[in-house]
C-alpha atoms as a PDB file:
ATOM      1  CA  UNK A   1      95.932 -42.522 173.490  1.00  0.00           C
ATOM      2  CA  UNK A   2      94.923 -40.739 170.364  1.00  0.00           C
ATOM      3  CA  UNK A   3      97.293 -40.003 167.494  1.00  0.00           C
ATOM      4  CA  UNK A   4      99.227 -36.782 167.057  1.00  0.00           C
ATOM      5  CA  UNK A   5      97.629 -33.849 164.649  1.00  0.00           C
ATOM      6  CA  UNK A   6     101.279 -33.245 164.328  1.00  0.00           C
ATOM      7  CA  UNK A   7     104.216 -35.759 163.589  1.00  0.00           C
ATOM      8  CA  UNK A   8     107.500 -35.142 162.197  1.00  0.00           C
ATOM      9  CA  UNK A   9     110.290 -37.534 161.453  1.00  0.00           C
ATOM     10  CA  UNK A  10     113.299 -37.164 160.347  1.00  0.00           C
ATOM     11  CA  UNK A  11     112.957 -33.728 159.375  1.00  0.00           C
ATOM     12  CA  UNK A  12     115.109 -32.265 156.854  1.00  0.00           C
ATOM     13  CA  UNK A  13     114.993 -28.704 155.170  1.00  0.00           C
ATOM     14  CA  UNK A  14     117.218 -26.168 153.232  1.00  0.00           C
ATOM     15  CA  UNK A  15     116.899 -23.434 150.743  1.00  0.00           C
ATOM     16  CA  UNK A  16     117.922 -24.100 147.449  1.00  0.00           C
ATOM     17  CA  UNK A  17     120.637 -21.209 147.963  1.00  0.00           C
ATOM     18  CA  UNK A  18     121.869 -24.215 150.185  1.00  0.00           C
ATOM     19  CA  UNK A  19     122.829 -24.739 153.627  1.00  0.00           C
ATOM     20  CA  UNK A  20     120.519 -26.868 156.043  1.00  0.00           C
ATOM     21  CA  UNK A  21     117.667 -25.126 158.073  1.00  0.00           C
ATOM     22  CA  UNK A  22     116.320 -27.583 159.945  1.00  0.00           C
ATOM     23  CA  UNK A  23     117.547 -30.948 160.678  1.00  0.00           C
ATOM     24  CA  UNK A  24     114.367 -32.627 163.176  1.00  0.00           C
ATOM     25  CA  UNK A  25     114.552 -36.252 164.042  1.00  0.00           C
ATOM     26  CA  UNK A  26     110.934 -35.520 165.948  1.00  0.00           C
ATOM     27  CA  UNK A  27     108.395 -33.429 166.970  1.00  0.00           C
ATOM     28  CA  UNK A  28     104.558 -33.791 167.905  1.00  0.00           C
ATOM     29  CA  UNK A  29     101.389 -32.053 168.742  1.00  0.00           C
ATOM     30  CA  UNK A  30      98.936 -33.961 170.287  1.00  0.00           C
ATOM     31  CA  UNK A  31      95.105 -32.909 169.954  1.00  0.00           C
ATOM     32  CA  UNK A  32      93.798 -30.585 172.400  1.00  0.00           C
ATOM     33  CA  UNK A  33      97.356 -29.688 173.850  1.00  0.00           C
ATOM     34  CA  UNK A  34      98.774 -25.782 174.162  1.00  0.00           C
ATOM     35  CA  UNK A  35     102.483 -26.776 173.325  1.00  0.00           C
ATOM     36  CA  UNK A  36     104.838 -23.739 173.494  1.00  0.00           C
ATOM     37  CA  UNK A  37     107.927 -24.159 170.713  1.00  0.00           C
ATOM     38  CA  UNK A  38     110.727 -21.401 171.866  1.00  0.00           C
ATOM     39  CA  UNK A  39     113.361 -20.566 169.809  1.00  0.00           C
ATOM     40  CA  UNK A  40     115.146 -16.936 169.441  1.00  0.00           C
ATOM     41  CA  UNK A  41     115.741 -15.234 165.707  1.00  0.00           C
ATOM     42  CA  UNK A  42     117.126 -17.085 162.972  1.00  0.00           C
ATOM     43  CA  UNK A  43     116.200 -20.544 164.746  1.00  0.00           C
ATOM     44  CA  UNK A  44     113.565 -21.684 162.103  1.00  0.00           C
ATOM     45  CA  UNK A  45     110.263 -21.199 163.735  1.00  0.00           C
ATOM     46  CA  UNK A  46     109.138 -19.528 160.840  1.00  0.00           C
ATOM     47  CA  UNK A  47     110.004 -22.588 158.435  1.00  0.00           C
ATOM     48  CA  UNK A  48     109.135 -24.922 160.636  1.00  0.00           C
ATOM     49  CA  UNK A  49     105.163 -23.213 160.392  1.00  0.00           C
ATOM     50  CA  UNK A  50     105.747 -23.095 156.881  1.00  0.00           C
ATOM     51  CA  UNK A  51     106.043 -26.998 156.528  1.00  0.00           C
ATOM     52  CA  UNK A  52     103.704 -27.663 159.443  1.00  0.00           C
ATOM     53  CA  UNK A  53     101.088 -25.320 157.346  1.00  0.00           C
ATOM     54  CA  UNK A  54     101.956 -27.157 153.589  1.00  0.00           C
ATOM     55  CA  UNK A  55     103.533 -23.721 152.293  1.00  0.00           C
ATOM     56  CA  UNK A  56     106.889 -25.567 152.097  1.00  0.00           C
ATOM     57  CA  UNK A  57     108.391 -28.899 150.960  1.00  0.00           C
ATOM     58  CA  UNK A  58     110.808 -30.594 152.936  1.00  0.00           C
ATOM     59  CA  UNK A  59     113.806 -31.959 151.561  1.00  0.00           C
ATOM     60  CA  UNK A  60     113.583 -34.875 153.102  1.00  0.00           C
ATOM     61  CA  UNK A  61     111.624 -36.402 155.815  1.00  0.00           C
ATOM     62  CA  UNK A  62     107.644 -36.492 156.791  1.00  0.00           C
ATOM     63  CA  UNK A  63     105.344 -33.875 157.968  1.00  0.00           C
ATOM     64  CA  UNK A  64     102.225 -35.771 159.175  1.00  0.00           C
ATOM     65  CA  UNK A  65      99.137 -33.356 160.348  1.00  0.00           C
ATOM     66  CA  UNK A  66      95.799 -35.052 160.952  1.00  0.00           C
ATOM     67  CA  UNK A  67      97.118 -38.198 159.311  1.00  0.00           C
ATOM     68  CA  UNK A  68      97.839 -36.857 155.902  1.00  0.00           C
ATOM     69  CA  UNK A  69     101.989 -37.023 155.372  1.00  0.00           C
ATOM     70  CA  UNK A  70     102.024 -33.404 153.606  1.00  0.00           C
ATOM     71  CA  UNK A  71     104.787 -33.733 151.514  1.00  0.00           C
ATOM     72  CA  UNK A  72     103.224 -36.896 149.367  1.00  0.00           C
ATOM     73  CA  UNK A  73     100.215 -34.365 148.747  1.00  0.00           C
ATOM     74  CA  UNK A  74      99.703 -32.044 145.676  1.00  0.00           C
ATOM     75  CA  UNK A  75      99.590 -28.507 146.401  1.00  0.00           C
ATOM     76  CA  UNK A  76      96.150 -27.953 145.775  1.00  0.00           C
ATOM     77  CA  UNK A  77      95.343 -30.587 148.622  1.00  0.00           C
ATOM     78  CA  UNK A  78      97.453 -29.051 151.258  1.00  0.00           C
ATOM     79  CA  UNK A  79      95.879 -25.928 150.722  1.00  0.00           C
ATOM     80  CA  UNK A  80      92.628 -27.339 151.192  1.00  0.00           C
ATOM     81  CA  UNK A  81      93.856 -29.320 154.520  1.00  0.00           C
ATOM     82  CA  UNK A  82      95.430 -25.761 155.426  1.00  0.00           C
ATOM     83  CA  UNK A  83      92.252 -23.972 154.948  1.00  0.00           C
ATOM     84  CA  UNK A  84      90.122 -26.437 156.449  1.00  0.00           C
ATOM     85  CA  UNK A  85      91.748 -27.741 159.524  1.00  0.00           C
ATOM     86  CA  UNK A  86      94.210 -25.138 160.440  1.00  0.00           C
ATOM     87  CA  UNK A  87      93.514 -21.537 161.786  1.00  0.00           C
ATOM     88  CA  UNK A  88      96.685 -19.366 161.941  1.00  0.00           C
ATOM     89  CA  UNK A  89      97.338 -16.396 164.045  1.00  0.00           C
ATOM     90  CA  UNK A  90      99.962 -14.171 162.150  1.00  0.00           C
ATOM     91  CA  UNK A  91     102.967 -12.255 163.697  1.00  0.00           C
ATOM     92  CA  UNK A  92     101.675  -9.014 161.881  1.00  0.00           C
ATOM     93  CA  UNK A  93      98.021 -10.467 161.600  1.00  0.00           C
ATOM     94  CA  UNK A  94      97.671 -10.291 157.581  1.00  0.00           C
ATOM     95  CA  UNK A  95      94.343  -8.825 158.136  1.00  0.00           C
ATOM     96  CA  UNK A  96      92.759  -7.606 155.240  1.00  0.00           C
ATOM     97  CA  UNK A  97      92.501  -3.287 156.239  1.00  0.00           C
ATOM     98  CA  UNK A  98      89.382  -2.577 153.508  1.00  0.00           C
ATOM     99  CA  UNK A  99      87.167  -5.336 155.694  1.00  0.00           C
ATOM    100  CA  UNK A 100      85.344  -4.661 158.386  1.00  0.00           C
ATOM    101  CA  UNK A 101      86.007  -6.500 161.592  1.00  0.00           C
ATOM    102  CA  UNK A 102      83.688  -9.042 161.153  1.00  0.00           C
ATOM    103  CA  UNK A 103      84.065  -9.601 157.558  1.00  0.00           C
ATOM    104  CA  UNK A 104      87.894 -10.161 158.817  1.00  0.00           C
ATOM    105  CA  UNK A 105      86.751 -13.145 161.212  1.00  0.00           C
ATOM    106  CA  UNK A 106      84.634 -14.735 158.558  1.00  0.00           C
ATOM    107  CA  UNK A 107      86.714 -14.720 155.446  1.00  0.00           C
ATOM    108  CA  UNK A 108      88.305 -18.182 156.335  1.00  0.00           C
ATOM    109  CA  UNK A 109      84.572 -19.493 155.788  1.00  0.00           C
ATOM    110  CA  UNK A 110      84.870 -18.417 152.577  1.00  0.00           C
ATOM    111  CA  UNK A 111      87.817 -20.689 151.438  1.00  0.00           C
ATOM    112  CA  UNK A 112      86.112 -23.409 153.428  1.00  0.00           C
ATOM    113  CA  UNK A 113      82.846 -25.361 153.078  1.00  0.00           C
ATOM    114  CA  UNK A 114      83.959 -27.481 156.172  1.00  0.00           C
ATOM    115  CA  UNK A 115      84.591 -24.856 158.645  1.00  0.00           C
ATOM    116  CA  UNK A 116      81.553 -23.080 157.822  1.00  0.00           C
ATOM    117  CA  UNK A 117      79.600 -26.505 157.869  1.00  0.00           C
ATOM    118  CA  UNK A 118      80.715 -26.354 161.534  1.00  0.00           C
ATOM    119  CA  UNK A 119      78.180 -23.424 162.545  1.00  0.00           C
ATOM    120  CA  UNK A 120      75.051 -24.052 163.274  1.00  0.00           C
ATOM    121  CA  UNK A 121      73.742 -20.489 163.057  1.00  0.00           C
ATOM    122  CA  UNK A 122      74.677 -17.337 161.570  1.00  0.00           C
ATOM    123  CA  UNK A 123      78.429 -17.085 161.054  1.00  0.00           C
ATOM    124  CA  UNK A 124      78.600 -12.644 161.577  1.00  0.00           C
ATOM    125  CA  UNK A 125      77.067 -13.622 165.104  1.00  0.00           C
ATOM    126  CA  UNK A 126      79.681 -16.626 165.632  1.00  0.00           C
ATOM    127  CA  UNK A 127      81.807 -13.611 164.779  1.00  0.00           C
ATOM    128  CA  UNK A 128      80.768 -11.365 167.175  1.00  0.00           C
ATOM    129  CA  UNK A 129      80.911 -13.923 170.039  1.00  0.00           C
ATOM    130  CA  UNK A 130      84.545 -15.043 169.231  1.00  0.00           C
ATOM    131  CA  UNK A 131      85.165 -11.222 169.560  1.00  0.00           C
ATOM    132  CA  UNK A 132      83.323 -10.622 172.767  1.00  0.00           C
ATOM    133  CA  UNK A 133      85.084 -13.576 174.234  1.00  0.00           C
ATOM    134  CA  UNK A 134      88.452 -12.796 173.313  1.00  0.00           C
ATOM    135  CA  UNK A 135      88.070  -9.268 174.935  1.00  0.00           C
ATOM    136  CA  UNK A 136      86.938  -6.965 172.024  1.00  0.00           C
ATOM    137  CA  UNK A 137      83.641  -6.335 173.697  1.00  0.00           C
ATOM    138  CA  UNK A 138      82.994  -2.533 171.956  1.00  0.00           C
ATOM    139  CA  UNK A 139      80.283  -3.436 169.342  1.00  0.00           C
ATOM    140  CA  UNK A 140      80.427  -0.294 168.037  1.00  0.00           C
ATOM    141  CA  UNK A 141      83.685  -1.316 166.437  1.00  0.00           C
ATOM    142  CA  UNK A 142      82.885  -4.301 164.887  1.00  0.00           C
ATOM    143  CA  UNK A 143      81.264  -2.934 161.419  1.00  0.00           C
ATOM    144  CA  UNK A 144      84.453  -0.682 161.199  1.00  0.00           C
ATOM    145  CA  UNK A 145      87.585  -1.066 158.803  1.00  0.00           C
ATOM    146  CA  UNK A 146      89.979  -3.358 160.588  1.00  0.00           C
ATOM    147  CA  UNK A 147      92.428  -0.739 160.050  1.00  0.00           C
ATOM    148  CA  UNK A 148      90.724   1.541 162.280  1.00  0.00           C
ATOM    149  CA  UNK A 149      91.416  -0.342 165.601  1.00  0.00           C
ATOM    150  CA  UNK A 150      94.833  -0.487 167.778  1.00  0.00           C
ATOM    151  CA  UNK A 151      97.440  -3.213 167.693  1.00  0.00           C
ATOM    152  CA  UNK A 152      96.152  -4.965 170.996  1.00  0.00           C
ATOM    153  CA  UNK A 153      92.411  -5.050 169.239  1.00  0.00           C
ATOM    154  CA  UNK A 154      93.815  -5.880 165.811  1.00  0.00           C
ATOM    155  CA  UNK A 155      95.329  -9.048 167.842  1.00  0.00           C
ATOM    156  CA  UNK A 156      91.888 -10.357 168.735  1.00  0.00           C
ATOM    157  CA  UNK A 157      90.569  -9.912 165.460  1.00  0.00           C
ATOM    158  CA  UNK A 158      93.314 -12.153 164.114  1.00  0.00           C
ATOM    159  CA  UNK A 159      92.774 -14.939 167.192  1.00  0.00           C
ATOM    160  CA  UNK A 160      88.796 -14.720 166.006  1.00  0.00           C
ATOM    161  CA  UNK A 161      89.657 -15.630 162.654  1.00  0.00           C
ATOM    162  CA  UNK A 162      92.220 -18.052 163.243  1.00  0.00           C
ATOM    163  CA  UNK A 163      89.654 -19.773 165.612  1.00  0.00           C
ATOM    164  CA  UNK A 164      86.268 -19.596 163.736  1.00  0.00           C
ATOM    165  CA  UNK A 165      85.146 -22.584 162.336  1.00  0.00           C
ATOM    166  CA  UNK A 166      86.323 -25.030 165.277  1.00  0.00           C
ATOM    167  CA  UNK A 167      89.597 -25.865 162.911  1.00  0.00           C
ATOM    168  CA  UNK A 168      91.899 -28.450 164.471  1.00  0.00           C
ATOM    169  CA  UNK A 169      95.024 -27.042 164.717  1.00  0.00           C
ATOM    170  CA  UNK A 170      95.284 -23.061 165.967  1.00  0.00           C
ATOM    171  CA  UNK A 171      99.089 -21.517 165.149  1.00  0.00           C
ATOM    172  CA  UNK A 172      99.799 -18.688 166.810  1.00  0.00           C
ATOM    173  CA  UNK A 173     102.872 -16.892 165.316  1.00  0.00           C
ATOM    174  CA  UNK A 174     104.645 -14.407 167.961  1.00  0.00           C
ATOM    175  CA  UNK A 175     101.130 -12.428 168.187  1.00  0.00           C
ATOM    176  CA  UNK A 176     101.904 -11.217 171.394  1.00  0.00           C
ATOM    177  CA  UNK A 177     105.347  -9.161 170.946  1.00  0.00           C
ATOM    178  CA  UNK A 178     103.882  -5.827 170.477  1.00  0.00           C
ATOM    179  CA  UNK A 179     101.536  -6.287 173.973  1.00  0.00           C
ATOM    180  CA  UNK A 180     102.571  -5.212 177.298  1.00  0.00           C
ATOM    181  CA  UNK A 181     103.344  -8.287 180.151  1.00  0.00           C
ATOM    182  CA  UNK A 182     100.211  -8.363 181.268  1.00  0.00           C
ATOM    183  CA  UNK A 183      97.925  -7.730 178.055  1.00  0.00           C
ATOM    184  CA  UNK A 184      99.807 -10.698 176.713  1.00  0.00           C
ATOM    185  CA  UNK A 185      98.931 -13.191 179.984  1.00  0.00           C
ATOM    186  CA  UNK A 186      95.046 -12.820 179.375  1.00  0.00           C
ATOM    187  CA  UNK A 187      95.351 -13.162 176.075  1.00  0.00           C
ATOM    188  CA  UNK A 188      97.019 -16.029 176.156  1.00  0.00           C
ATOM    189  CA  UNK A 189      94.587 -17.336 178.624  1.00  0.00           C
ATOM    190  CA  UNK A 190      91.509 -16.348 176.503  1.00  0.00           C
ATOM    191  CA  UNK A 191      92.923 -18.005 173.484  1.00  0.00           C
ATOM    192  CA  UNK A 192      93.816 -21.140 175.414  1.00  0.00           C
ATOM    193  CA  UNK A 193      90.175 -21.086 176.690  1.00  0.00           C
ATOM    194  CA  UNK A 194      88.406 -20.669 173.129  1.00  0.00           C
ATOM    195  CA  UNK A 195      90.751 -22.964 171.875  1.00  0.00           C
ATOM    196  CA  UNK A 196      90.095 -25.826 174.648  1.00  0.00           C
ATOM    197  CA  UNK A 197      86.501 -25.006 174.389  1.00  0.00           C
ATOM    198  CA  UNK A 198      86.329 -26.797 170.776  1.00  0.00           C
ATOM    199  CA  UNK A 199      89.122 -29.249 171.319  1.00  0.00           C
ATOM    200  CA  UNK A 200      91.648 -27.441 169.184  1.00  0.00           C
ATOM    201  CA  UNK A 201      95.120 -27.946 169.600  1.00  0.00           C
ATOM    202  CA  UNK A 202      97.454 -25.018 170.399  1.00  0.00           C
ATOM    203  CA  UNK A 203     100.956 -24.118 168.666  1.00  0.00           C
ATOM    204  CA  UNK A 204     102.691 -20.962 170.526  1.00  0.00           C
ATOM    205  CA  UNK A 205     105.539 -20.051 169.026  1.00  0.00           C
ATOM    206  CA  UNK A 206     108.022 -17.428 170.299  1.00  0.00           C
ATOM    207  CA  UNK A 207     111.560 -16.497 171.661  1.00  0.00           C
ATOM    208  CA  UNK A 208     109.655 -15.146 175.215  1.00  0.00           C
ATOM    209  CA  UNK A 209     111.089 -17.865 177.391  1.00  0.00           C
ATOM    210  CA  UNK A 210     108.585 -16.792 180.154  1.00  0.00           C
ATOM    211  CA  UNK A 211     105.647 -17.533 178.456  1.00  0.00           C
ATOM    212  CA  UNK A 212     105.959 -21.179 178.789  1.00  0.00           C
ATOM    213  CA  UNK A 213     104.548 -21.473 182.252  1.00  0.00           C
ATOM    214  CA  UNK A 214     101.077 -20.831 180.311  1.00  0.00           C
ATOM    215  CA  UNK A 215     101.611 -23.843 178.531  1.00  0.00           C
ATOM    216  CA  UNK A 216     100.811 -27.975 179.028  1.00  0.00           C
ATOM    217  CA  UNK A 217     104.616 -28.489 177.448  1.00  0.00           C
ATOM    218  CA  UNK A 218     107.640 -26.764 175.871  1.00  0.00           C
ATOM    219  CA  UNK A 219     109.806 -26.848 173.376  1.00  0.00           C
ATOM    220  CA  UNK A 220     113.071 -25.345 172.437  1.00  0.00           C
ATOM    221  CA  UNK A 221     113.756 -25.304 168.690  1.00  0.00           C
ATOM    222  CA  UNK A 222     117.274 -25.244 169.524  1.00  0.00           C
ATOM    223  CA  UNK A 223     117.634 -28.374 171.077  1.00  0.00           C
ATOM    224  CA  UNK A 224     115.120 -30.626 168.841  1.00  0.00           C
ATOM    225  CA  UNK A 225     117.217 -29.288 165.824  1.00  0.00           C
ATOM    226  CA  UNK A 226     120.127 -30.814 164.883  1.00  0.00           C
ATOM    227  CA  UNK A 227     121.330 -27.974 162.084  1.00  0.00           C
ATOM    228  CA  UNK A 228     121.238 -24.774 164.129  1.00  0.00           C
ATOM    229  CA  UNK A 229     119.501 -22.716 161.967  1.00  0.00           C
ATOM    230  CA  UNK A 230     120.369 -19.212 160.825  1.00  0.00           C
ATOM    231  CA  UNK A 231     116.877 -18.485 158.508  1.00  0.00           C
END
């Protein structure tokens, strides 16, 4: 059995206005599973990524990923393990609207050596085939301003970037709540799929209690944390 790429113990976290946020005894990812972590509003999913990504410090407690306990690391080297091991699939994408398509689902190879290391060939053609095989099949489009495209397309773009570069660990932050039932289904298959297809592990977060059945195993915030959080 092979290590988690995620381990938390004895989790602890508040905001310096006080009041505890998240109070986790444990929690794990293991490597190459699609784990789906439900929790509604105000639960803490969104701090929770934000220690699991190195963006915040916990107060007290360990947050292992791929062996390196992030809270005994400078900043500068979680942001390097961020940028090379982890691919992250916004809530409202964060794509940048002045790039192109493909310029969007390259730029992580641009903060990291590693991940473009990991392509053999040319990295706007790994582009374009993440795109075709996450649905976004119109070529035409692909040279165009990100900001030109529609929310479901803008989605893909988002899952390409998050996955280029083979990274680790893919995040996916409630990318699905603006798509219709079944929109949402195949893209969570497709992004299962790309994601199994270089041994990635999958994080799904969201409050959609009926996405879980897509899923190897689920989680409910609510239950693994002891504070009840309200941020």
């Amino acid at each position: 059995m092979t290590d988690p790429v995620i381990y938390i113990e004895e989790l602890r976290f508040s905001w310096p206005s006080g009041g505890e946020v998240l109070d986790i005894e444990r929690f794990d990812l293991n490597a190459g599973e699609r784990l789906f972590l439900r929790g509604p509003s105000g639960s803490g999913k969104s701090t929770l990524l934000g220690l699991i990504a190195g963006v915040l410090e916990p107060s007290a407690g360990h947050v292992n990923v791929l062996g390196h306990d992030l809270a005994k690391l400078a900043p500068a080297r979680r942001d390097r393990i961020r940028a090379d091991h982890l691919g992250v699939i916004f809530q409202m994408f964060n794509l940048v609207p002045y790039l192109s398509v493909v310029g969007n689902v390259t730029l992580p190879l641009k903060f990291s050596p590693l991940r473009r290391k990991a392509i053999a060939g040319d990295a706007d053609e790994e582009a374009r085939r993440l795109l075709a095989r996450l649905g976004l099949t119109d070529t035409a489009l692909l040279d165009r301003r990100v900001s030109d495209l529609s929310v479901g397309q803008q989605q893909r773009v988002a899952a390409a970037r998050a996955l280029i570069g083979g990274p680790e660990i893919v995040i996916a932050d409630e990318p699905t709540s603006a798509l219709d039932a079944d929109a949402r289904d195949r893209f969570i298959e497709l992004l299962s799929e790309e994601a199994a297809r270089t041994g990635a592990a999958l994080l799904f977060v969201s409050h959609d209690a009926s996405l879980a059945r897509l899923f190897d195993r689920a989680v409910d915030l609510r239950e693994i944390n002891k504070a009840g959080a309200t941020a």
